[in-house]
Protein backbone atom coordinates (compact mmCIF):
# COMPACT_ATOMS: atom_id res chain seq x y z
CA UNK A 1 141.92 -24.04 110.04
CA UNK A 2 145.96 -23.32 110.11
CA UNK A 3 145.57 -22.63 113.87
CA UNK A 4 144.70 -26.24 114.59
CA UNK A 5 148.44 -27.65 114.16
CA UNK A 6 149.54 -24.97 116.81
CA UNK A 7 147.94 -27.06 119.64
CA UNK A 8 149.49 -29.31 121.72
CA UNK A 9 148.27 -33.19 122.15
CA UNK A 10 148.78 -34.43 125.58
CA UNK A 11 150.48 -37.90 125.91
CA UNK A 12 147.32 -39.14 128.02
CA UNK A 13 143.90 -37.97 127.01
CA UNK A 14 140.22 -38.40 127.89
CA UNK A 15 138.36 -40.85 125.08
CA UNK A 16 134.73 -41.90 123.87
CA UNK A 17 134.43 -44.78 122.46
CA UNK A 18 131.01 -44.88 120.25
CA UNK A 19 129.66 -47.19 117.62
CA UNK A 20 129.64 -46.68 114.36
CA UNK A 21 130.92 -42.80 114.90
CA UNK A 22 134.57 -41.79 113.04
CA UNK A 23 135.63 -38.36 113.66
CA UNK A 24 138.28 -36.68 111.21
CA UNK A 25 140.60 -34.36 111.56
CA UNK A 26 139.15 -30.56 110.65
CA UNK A 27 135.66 -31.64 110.50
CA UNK A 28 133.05 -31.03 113.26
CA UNK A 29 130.83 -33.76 115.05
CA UNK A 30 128.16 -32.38 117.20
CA UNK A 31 127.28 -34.75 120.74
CA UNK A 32 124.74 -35.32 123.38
CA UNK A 33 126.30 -35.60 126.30
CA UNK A 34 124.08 -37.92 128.67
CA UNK A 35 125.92 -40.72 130.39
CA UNK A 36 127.43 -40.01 133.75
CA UNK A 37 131.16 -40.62 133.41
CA UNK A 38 131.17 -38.16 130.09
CA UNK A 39 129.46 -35.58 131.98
CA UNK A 40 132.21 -35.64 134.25
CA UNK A 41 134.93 -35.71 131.46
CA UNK A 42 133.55 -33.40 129.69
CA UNK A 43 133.20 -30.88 133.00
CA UNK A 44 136.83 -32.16 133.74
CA UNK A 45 137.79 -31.10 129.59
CA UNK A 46 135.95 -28.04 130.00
CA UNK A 47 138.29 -26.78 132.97
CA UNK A 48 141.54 -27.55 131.21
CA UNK A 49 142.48 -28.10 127.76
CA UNK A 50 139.19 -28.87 125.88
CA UNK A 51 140.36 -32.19 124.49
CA UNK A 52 139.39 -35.22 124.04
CA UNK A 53 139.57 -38.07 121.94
CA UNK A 54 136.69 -40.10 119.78
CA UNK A 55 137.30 -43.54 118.65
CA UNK A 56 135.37 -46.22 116.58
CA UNK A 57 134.22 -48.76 119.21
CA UNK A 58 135.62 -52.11 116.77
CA UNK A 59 134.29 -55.94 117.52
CA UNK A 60 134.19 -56.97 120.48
CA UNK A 61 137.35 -59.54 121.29
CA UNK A 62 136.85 -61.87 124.34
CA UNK A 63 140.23 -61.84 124.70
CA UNK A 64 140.72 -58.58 125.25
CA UNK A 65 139.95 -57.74 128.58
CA UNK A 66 138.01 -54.45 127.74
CA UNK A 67 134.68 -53.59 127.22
CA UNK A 68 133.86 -51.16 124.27
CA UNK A 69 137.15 -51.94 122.40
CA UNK A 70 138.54 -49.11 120.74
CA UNK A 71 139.99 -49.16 117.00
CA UNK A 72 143.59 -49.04 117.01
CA UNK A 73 143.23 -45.25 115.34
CA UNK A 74 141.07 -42.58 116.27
CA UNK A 75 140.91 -38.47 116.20
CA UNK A 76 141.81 -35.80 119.10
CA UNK A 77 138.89 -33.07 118.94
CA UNK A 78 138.64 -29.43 120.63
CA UNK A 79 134.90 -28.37 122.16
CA UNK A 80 134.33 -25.74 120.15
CA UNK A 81 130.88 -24.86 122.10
CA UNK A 82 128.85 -26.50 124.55
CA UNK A 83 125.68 -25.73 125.98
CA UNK A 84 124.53 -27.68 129.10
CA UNK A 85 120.99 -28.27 129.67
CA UNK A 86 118.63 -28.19 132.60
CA UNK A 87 119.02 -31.42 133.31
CA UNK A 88 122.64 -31.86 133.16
CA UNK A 89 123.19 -33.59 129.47
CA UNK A 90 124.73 -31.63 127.02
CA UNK A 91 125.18 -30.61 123.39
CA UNK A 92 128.13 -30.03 122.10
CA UNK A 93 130.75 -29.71 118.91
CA UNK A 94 133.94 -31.41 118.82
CA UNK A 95 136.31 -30.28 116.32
CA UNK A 96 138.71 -32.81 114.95
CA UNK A 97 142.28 -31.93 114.80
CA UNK A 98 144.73 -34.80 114.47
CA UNK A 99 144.75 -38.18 114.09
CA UNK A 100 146.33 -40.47 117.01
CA UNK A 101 147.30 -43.94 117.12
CA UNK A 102 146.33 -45.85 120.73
CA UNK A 103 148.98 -47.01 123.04
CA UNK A 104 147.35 -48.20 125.79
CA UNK A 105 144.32 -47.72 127.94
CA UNK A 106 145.40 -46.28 131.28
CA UNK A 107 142.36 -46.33 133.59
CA UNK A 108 138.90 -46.92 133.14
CA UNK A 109 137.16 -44.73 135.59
CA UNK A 110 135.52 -42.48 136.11
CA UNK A 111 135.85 -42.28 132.51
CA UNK A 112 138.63 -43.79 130.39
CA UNK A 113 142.04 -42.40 129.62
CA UNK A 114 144.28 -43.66 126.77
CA UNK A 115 147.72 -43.15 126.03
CA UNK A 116 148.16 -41.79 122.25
CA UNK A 117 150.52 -41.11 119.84
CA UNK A 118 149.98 -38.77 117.05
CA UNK A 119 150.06 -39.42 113.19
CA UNK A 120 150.93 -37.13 110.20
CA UNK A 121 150.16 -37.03 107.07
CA UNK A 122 152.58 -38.79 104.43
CA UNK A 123 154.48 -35.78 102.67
CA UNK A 124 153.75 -36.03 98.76
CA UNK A 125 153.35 -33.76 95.39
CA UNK A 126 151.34 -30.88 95.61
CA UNK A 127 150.17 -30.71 92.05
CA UNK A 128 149.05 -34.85 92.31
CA UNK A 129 147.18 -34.44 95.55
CA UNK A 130 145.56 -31.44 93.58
CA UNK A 131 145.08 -33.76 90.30
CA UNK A 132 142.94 -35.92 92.56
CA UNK A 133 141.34 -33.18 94.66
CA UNK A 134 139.75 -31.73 91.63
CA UNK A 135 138.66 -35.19 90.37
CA UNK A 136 136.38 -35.29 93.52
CA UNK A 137 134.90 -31.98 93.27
CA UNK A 138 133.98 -33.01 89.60
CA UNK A 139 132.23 -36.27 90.65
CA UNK A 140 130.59 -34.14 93.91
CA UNK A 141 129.67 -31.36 91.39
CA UNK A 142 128.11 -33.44 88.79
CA UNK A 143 126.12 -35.67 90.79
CA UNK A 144 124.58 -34.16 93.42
CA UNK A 145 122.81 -37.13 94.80
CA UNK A 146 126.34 -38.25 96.74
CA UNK A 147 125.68 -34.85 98.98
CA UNK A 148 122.04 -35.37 99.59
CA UNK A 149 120.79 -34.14 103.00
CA UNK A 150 124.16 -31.62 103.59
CA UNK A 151 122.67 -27.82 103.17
CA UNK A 152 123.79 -26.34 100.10
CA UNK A 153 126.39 -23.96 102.30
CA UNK A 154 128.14 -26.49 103.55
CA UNK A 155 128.88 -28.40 99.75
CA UNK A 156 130.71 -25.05 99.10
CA UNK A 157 132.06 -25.13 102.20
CA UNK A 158 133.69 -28.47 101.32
CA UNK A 159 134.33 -27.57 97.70
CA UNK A 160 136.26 -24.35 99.32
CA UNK A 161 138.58 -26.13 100.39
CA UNK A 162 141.95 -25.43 98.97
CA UNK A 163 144.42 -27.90 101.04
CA UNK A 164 144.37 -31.37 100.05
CA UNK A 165 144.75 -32.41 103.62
CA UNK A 166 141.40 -30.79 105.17
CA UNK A 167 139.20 -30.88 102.10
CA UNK A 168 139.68 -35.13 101.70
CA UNK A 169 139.04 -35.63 105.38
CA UNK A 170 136.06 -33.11 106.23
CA UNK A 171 134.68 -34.94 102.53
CA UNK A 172 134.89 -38.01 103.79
CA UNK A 173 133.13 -37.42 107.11
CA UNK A 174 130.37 -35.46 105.47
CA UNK A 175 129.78 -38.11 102.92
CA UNK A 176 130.43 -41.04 103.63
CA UNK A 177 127.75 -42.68 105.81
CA UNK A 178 129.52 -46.29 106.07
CA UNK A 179 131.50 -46.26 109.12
CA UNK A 180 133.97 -49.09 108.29
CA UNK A 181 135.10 -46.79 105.11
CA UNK A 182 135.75 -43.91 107.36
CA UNK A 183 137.80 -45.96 109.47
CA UNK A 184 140.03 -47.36 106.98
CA UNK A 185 140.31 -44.02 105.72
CA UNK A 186 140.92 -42.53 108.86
CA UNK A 187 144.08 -44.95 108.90
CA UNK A 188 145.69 -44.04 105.28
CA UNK A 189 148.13 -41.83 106.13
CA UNK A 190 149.07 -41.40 102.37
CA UNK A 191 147.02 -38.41 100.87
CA UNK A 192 146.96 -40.08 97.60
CA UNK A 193 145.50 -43.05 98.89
CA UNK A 194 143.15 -41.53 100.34
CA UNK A 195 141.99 -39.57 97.60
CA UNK A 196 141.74 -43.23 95.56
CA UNK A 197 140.01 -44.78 98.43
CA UNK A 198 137.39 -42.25 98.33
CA UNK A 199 136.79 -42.26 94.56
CA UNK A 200 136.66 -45.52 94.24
CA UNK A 201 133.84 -45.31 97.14
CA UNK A 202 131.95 -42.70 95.45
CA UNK A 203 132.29 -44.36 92.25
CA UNK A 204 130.55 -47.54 93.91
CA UNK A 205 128.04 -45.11 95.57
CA UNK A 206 127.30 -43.63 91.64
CA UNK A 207 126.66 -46.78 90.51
CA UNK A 208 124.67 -47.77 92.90
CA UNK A 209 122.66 -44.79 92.24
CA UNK A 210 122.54 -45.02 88.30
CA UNK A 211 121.36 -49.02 89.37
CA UNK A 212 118.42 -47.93 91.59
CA UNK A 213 117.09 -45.21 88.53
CA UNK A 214 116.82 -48.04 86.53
CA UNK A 215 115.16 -50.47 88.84
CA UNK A 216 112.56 -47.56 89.72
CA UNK A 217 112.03 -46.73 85.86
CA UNK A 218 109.35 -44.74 85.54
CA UNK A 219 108.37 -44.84 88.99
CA UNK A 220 107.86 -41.57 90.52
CA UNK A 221 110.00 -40.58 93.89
CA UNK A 222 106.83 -40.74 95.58
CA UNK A 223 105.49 -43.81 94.70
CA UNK A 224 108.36 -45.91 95.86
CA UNK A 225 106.86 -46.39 98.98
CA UNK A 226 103.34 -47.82 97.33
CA UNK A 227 105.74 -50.69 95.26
């Protein structure tokens, strides 16, 4: 992954704004491409720089002028591969590689543009951000129920991960499934916050967990459905 930081953000970059979708830095979101204007950003992308930005689409604001309303923070991403169908939608994967704080919108069509500024990490201890690190992988290790539904390869994938950096964010979008979590983790730009933020998530996930095994009792997994 050291390669990513060697490429260069434009100023003004080609966005999607989804619901309910929060891209990090390092980890990989695969797309369908379907909707006119992104098949023509993504053929624009696809000739030049293969960039593009995702952002959480946040409440809609009267006031604001705009439809689909961006957060305020959102992730650059590189098309790692794309295959285009018969019928013109495609399927792609969009590697995340910095975060980026909006400016301004600068056109709407064909497809929107936005006006970005990046965002680094907050520089702190090594051995902490480790500290914490390793607190995760013991809570991800010991109850496997918080990675249910990720293949077995990609938990080690995740629990490879040596930088603090990379391994917080790519656990984070595997994981977590609640989208306005991921956003306000995409927008701690202290490590050690994040790392908190996220325990204290996945603590609230294990006891949620530990709540529903006693609810079910002696309930089988396959009876659930019959109660």
């Amino acid at each position: 992954m050291d390669e990513i930081s060697d490429i260069q953000i434009p100023e003004i970059i080609p966005v999607m704004t989804l619901q309910e979708t929060v891209l990090f830095p390092h980890a990989v979101l695969p797309l369908f491409i379907f909707e006119p204007r992104y098949r023509q950003m993504l053929s624009d992308v696809l000739g030049s720089n293969r960039l593009f930005a995702v952002f959480n689409e946040c409440p809609s604001d009267p006031d604001d002028g705009h439809e689909e309303p961006p957060e305020q923070m959102g992730t650059v991403g590189i098309v790692r591969a794309a295959h285009r169908n018969p019928d013109g939608t495609s399927n792609l994967a969009l590697q995340g590689l910095t975060r980026v704080r909006l400016l301004e919108i600068v056109q709407e069509a064909p497809y929107r543009l936005i006006r970005v500024a990046t965002c680094q990490d907050e520089e702190e201890s090594e051995d902490s951000l480790q500290i914490q690190r390793e607190n995760i992988l013991e809570l991800i290790t010991k109850r496997p129920q918080l990675t249910r539904g990720l293949p077995e390869e990609y938990v080690k994938f995740i629990c490879s991960l040596d930088n603090p950096g990379p391994f917080i964010d790519v656990a984070v979008h595997s994981i977590c499934h609640d989208a306005r979590v991921k956003q306000q983790l995409l927008e701690t730009l202290s490590l050690s916050q994040r790392f908190s933020c996220f325990q204290r998530f996945l603590n609230g996930e294990c006891r949620r967990l530990d709540l529903f095994r006693r609810l079910q009792g002696r309930t089988r997994d396959d009876e659930i459905d019959l109660n």
